[in-house]
C-alpha atoms as a PDB file:
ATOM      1  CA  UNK A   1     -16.297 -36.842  43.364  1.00  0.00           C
ATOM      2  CA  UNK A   2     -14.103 -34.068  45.030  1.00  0.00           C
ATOM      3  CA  UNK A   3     -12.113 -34.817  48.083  1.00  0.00           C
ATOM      4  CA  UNK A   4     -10.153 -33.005  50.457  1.00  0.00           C
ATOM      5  CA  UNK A   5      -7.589 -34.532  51.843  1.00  0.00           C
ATOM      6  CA  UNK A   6      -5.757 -32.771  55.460  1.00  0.00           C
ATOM      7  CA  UNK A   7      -2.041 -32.366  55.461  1.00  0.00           C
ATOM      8  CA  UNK A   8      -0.612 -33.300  59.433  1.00  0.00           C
ATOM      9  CA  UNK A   9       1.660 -32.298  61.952  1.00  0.00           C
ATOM     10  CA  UNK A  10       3.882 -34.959  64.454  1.00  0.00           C
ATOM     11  CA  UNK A  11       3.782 -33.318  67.908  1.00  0.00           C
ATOM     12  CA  UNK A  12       6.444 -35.777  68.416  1.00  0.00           C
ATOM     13  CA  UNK A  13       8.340 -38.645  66.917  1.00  0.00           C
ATOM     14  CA  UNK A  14      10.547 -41.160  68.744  1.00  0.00           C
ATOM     15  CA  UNK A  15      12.772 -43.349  66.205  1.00  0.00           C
ATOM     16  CA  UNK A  16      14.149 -46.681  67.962  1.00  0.00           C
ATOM     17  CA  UNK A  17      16.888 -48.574  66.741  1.00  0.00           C
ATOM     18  CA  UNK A  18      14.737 -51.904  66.291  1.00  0.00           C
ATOM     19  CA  UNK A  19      13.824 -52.375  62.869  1.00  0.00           C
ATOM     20  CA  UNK A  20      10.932 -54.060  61.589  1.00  0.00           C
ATOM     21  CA  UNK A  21      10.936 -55.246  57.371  1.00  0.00           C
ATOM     22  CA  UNK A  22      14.023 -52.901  57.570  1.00  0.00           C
ATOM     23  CA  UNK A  23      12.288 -49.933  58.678  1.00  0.00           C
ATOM     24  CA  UNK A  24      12.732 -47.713  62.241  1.00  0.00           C
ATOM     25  CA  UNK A  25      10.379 -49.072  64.830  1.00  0.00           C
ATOM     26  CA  UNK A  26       8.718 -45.385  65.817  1.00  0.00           C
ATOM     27  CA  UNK A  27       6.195 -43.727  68.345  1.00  0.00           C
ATOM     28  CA  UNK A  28       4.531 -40.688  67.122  1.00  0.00           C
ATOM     29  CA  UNK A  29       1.736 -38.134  68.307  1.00  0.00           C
ATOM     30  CA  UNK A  30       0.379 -36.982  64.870  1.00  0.00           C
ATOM     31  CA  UNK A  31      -2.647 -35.073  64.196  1.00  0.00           C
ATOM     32  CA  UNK A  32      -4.778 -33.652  60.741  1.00  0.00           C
ATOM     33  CA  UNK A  33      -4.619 -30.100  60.376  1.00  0.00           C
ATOM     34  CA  UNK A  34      -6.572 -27.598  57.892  1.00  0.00           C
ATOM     35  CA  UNK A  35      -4.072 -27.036  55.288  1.00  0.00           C
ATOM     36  CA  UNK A  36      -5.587 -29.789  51.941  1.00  0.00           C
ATOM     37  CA  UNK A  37      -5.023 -31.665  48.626  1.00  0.00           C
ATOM     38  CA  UNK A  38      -7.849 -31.312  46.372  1.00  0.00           C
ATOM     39  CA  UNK A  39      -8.644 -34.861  44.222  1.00  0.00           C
ATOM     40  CA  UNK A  40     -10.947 -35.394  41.798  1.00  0.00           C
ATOM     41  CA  UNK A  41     -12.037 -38.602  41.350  1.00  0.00           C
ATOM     42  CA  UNK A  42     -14.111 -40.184  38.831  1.00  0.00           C
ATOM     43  CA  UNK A  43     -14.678 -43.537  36.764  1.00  0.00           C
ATOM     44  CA  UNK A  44     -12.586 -44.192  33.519  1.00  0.00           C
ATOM     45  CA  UNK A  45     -12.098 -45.844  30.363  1.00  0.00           C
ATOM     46  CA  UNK A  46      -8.667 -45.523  30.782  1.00  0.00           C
ATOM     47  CA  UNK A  47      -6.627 -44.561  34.291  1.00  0.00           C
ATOM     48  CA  UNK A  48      -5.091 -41.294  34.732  1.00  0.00           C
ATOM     49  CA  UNK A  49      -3.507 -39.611  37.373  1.00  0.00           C
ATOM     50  CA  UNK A  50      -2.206 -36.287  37.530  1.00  0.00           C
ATOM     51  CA  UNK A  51      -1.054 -33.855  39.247  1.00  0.00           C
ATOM     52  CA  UNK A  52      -0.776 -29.490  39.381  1.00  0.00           C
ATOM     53  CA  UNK A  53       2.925 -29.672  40.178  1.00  0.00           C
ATOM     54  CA  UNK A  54       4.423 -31.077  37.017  1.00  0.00           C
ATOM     55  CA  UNK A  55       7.509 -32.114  38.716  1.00  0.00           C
ATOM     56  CA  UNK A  56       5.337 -35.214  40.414  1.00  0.00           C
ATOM     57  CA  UNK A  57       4.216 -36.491  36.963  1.00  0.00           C
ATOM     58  CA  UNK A  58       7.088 -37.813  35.739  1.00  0.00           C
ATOM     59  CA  UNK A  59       7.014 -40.280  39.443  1.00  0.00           C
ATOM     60  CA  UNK A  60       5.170 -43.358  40.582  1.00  0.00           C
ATOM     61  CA  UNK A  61       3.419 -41.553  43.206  1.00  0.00           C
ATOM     62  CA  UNK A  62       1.817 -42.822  46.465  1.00  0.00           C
ATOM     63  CA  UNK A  63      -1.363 -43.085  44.626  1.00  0.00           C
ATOM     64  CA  UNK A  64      -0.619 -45.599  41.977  1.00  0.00           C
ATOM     65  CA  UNK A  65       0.844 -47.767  44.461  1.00  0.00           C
ATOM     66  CA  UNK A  66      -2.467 -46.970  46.626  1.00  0.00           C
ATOM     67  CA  UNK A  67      -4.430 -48.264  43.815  1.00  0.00           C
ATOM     68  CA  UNK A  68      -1.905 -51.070  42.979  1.00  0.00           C
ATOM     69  CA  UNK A  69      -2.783 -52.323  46.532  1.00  0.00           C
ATOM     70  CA  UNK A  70      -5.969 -51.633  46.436  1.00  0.00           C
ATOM     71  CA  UNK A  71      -6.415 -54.506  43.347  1.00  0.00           C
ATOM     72  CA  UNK A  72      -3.949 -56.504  45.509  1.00  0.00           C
ATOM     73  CA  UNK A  73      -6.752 -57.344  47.827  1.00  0.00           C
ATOM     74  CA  UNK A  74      -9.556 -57.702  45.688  1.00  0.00           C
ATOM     75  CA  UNK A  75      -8.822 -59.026  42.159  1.00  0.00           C
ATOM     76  CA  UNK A  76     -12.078 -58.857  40.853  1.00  0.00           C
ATOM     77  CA  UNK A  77     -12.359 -55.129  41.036  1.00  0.00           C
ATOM     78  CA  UNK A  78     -11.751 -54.097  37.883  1.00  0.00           C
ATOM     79  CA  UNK A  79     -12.763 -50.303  37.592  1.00  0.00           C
ATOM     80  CA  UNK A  80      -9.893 -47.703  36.124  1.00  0.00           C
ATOM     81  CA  UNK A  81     -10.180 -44.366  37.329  1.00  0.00           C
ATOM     82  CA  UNK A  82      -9.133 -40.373  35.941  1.00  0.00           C
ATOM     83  CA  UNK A  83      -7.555 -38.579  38.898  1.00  0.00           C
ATOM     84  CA  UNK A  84      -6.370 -35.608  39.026  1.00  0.00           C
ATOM     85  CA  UNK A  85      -4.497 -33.795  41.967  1.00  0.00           C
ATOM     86  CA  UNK A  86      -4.574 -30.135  43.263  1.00  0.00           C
ATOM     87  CA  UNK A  87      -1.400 -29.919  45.386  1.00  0.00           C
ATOM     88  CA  UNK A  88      -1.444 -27.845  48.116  1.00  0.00           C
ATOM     89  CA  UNK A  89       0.573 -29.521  50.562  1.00  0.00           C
ATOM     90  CA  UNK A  90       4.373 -29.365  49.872  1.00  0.00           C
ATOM     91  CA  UNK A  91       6.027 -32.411  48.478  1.00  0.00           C
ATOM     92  CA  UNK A  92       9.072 -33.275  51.043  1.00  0.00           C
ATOM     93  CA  UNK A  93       7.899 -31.293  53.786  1.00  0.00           C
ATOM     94  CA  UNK A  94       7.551 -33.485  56.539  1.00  0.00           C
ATOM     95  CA  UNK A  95       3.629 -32.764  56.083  1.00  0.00           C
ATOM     96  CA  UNK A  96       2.114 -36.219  54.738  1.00  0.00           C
ATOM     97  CA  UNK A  97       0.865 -35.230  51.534  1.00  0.00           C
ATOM     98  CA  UNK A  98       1.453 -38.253  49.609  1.00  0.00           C
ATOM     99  CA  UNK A  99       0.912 -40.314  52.444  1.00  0.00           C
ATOM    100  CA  UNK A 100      -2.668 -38.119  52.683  1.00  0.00           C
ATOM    101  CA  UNK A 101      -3.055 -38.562  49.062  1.00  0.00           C
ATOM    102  CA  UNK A 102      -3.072 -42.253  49.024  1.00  0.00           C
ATOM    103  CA  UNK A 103      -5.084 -42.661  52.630  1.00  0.00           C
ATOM    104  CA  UNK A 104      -7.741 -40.885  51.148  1.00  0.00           C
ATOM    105  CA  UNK A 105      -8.071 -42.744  47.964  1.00  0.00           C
ATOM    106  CA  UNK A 106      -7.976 -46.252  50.277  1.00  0.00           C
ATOM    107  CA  UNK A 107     -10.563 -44.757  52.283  1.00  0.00           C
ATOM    108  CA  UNK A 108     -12.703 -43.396  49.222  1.00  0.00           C
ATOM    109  CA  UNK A 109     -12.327 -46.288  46.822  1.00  0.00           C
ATOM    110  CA  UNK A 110     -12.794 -48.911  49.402  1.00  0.00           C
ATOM    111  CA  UNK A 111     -15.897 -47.286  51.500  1.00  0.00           C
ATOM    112  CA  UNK A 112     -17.467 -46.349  48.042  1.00  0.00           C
ATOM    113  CA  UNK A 113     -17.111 -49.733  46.481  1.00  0.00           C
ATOM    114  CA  UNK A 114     -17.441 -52.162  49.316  1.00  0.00           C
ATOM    115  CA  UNK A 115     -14.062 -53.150  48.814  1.00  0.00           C
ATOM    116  CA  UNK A 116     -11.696 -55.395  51.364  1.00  0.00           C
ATOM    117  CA  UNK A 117      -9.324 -52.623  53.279  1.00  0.00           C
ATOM    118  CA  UNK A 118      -5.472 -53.696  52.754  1.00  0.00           C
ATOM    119  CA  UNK A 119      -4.289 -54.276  56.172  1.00  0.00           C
ATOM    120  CA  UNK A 120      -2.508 -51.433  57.973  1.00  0.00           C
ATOM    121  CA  UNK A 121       0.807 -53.311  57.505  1.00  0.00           C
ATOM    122  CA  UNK A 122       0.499 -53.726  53.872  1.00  0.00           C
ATOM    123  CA  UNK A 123      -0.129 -50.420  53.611  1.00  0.00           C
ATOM    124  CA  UNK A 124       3.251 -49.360  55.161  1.00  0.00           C
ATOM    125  CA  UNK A 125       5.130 -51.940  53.239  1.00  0.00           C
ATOM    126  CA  UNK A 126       3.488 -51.222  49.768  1.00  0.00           C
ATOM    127  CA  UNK A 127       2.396 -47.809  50.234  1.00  0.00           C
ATOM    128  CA  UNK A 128       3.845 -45.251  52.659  1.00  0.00           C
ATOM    129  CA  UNK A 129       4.414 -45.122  56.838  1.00  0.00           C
ATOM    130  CA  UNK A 130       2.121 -42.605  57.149  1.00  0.00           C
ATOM    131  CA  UNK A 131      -0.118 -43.716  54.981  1.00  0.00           C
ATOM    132  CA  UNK A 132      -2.536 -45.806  57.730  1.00  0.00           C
ATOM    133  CA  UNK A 133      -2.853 -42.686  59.714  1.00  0.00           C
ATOM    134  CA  UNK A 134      -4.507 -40.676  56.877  1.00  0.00           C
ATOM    135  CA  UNK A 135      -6.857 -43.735  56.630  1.00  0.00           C
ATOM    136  CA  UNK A 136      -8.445 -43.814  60.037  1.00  0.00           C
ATOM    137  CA  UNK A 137      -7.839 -40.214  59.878  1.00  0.00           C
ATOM    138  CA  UNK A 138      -7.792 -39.224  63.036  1.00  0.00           C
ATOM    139  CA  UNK A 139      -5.599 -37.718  65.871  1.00  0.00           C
ATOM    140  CA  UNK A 140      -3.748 -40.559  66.747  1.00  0.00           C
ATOM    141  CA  UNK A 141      -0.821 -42.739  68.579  1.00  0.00           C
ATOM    142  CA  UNK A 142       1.661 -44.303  65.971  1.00  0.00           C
ATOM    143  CA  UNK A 143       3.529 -47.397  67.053  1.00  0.00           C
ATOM    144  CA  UNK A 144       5.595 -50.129  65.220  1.00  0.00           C
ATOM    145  CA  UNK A 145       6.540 -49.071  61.832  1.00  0.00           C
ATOM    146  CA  UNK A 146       3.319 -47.264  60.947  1.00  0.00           C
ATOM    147  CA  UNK A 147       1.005 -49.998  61.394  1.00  0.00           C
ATOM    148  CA  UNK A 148      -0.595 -49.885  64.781  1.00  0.00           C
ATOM    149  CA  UNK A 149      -2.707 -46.691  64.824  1.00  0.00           C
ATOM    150  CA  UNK A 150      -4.502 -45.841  68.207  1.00  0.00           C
ATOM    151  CA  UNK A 151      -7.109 -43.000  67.877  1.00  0.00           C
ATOM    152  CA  UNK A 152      -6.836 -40.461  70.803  1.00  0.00           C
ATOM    153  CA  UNK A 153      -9.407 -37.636  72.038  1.00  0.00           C
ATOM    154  CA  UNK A 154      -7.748 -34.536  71.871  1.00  0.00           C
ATOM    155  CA  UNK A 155     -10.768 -32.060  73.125  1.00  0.00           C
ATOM    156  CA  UNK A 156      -9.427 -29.047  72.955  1.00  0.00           C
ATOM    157  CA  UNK A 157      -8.506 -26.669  70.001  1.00  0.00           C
ATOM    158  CA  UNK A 158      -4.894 -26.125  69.156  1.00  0.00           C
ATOM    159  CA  UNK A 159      -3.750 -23.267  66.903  1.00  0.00           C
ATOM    160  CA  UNK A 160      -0.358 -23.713  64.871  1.00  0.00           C
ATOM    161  CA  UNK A 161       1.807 -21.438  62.727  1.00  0.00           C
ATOM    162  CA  UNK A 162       2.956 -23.456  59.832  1.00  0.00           C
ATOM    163  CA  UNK A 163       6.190 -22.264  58.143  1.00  0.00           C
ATOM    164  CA  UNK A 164       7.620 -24.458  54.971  1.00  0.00           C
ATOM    165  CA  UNK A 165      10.931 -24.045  53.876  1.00  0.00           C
ATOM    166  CA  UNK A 166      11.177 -23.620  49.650  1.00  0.00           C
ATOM    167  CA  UNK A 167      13.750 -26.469  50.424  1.00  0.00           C
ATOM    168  CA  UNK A 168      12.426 -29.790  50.944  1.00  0.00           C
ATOM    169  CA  UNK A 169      13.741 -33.147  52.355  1.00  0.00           C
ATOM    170  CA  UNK A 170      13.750 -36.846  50.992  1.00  0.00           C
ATOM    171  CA  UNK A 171      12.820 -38.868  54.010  1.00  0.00           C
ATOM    172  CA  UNK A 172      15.122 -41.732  52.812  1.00  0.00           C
ATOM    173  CA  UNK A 173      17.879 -38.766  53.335  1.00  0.00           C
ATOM    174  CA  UNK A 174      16.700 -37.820  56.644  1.00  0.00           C
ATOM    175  CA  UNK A 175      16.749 -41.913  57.977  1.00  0.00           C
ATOM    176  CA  UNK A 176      20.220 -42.160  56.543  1.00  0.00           C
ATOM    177  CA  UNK A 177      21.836 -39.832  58.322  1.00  0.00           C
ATOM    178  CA  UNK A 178      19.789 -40.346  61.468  1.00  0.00           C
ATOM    179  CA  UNK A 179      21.457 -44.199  61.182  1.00  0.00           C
ATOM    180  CA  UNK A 180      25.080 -42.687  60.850  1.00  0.00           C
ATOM    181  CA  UNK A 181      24.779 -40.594  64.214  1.00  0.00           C
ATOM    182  CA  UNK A 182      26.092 -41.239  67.730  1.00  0.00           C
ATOM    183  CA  UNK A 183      24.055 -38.961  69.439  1.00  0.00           C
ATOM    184  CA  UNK A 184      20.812 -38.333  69.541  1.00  0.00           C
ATOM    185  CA  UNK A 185      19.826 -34.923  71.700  1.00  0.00           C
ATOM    186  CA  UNK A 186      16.433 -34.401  71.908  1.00  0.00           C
ATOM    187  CA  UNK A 187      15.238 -30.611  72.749  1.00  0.00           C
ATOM    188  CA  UNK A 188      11.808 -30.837  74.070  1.00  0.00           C
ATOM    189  CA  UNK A 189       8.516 -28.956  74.964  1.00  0.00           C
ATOM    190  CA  UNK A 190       5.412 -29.737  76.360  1.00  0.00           C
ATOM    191  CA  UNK A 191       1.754 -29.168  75.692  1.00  0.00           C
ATOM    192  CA  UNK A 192      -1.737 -30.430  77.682  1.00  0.00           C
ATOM    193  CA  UNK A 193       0.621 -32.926  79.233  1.00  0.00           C
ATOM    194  CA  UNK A 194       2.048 -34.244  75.398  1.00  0.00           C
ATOM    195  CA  UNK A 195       5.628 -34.238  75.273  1.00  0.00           C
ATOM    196  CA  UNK A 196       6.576 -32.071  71.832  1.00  0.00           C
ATOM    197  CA  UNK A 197       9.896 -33.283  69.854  1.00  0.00           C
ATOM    198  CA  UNK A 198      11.147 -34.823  67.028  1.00  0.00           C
ATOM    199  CA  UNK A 199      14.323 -37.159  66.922  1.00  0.00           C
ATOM    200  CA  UNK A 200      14.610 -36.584  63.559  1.00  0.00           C
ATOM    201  CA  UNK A 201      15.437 -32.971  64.026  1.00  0.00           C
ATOM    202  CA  UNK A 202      19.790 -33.701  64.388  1.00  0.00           C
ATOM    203  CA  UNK A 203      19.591 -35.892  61.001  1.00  0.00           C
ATOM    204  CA  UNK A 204      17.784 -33.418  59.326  1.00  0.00           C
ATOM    205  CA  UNK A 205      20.043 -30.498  60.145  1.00  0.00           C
ATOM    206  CA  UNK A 206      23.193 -33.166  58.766  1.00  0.00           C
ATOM    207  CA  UNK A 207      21.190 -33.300  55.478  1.00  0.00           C
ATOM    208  CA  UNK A 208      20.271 -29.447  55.365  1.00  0.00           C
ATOM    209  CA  UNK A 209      22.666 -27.617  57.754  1.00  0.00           C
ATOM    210  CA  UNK A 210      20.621 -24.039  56.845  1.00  0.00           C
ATOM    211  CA  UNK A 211      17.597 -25.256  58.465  1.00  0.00           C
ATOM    212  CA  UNK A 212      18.681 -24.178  61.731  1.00  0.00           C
ATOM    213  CA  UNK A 213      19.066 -20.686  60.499  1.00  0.00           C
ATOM    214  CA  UNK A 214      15.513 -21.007  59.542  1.00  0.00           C
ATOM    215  CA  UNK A 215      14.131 -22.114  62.784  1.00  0.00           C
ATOM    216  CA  UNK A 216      16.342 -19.673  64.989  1.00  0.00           C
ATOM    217  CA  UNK A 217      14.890 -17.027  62.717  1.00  0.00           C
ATOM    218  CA  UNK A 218      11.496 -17.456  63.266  1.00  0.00           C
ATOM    219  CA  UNK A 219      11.593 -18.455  67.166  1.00  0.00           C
ATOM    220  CA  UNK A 220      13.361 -14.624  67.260  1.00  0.00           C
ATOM    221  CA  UNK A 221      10.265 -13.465  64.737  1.00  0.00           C
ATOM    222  CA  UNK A 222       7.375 -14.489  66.800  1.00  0.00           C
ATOM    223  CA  UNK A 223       9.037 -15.305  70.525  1.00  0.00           C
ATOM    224  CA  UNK A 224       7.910 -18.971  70.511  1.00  0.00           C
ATOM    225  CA  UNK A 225       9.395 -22.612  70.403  1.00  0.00           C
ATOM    226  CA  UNK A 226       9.223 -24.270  66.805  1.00  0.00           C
ATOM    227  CA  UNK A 227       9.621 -27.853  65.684  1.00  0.00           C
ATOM    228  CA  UNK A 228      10.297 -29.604  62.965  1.00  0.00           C
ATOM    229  CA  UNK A 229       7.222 -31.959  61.549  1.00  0.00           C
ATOM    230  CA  UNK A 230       8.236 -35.544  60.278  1.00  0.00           C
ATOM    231  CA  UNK A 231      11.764 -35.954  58.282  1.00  0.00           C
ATOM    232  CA  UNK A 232      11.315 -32.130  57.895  1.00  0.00           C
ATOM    233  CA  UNK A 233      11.708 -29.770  56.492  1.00  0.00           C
ATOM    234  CA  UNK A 234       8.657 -27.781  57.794  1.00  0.00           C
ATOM    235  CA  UNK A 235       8.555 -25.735  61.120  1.00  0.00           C
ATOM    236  CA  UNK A 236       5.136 -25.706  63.413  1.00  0.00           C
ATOM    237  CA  UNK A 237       4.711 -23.705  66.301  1.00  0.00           C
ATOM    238  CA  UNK A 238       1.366 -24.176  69.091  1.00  0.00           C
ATOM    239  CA  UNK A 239       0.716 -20.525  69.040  1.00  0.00           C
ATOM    240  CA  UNK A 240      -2.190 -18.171  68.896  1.00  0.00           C
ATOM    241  CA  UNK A 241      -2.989 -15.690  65.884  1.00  0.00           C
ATOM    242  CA  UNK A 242      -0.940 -12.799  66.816  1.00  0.00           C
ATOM    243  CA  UNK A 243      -0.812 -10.497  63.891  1.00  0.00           C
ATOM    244  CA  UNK A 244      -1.492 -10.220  59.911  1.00  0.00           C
ATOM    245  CA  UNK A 245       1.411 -12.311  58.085  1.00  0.00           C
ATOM    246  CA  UNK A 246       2.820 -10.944  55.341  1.00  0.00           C
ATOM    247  CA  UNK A 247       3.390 -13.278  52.250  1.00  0.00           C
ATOM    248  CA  UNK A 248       6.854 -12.412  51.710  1.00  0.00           C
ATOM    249  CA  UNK A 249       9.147 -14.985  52.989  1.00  0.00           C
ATOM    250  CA  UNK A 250      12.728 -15.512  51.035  1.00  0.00           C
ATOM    251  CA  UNK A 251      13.364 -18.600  52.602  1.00  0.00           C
ATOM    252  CA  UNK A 252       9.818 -20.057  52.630  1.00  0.00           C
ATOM    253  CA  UNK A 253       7.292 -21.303  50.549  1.00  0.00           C
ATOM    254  CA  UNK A 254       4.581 -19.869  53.278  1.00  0.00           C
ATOM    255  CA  UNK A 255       3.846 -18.934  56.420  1.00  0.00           C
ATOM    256  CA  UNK A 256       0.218 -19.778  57.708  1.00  0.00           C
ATOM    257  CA  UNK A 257      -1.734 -20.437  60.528  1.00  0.00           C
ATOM    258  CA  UNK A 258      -3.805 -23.777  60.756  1.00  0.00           C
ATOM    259  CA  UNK A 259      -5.864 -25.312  63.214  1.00  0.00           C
ATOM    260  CA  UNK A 260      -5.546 -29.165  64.572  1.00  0.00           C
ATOM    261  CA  UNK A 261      -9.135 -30.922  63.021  1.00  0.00           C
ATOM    262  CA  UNK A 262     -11.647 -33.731  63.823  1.00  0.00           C
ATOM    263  CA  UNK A 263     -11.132 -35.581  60.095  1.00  0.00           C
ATOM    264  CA  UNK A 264      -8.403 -35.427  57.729  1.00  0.00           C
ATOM    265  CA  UNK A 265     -10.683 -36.642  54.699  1.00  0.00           C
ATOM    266  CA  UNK A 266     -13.968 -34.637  53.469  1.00  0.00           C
ATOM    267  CA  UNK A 267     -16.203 -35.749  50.454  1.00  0.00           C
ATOM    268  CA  UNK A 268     -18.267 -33.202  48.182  1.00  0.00           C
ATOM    269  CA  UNK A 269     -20.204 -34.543  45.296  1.00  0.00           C
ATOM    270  CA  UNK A 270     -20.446 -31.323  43.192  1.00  0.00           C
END
């Protein structure tokens, strides 16, 4: 089985100082947009999971602890699995690749199998934040830590310019610092009456000072408000196609345009 799994963008994200199983309490706008992992998935004698970018193999990724879970809640599923990952979406980019990664193979495994879906919280505690999201898959409100997940209409089209820094950022970095600072200024947009920031944005300029450069540089490029997606360290922008983009970007791994979607999981059985 081939999936494709949707990376996402926050169109905002409030962090509170309330803590739940010592993580931020948070409110998010976050939708699935056209930019995917490729998995192939198929039965095993022995598991395997792997991935394009070499630098993931050597880490217990979201996946393993997706399928960790997954066993969790039903102990008498005993199938193993080979696995292997086409990365597309940048790891550390504030774009919920891992976090679509594992959502997709909850969804898959679970649907396919007529397994018992881990609840939304165990998912954030064993799994990822983000990770619940990816498996209702769905434009959505966040709330609590990750685990209430409120699927909105959004019936419109929205067109975004993607831009991903070659640097990435550790969300454990970006919380840090966000707990060390005093102040907490919030610059702020609007679109179709959704309020657009991102309180991460001072903590992740603390952690990577240079990505303020970045942003200024392409608001003066293409004369239009960007913001920062998740913990960073990508840029998005609600802006039409304007003109051909060039793939030559010093500072960035790409520059694309992307469109919001309906589903952040398809399935193709060839």
């Amino acid at each position: 089985m081939k999936l494709k799994t949707s990376a996402k963008i926050n169109l905002n994200l409030e962090i509170f100082s309330e803590k739940q199983e010592n993580l931020h309490k948070l409110s998010s706008v976050m939708i699935p947009i056209d930019i995917y992992d490729d998995i192939e998935i198929e039965e095993s004698i022995r598991e395997t999971i792997k991935f394009s970018d070499e630098n993931l193999n050597t880490l217990e990724s979201t996946i393993h602890k997706a399928l960790n879970l997954i066993r969790k809640s039903n102990p008498s599923f005993d199938k193993n699995f080979d696995i292997y990952v086409d990365k597309k979406i940048p790891h550390n980019s504030g774009l919920g690749g891992g976090s679509s990664d594992a959502g997709a193979v909850i969804r898959y495994l679970c649907d396919s199998y007529e397994l018992d879906i881990p609840s939304n919280l165990e998912i954030v505690l064993e799994v990822g934040s983000d990770v619940p999201f990816f498996v209702h898959g769905r434009s959505a409100i966040i709330h609590g830590i990750g685990e209430i997940v409120e699927p909105i209409d959004l019936n419109t089209d929205l067109d975004l310019l993607i831009a991903v820094p070659k640097v990435g950022l550790r969300t454990k970095d970006v919380f840090n610092s966000f707990d060390t600072l005093d102040s907490k200024n919030r610059d702020t947009d609007t679109w179709k009456e959704i309020e657009i920031f991102n309180d991460l944005w001072p903590a992740a300029i603390e952690v990577y000072p240079e990505l303020v450069s970045l942003k200024e540089a392409l608001q003066k490029k293409y004369q239009n408000k960007f913001f920062m997606s998740g913990s960073g360290s990508s840029f998005y922008s609600i802006i039409d196609p304007i003109e051909e983009l060039k793939h030559e970007y010093e500072s960035f791994s790409f520059i694309q345009y992307c469109k919001k979607i309906d589903c952040s999981l398809y399935q193709n059985d060839d």
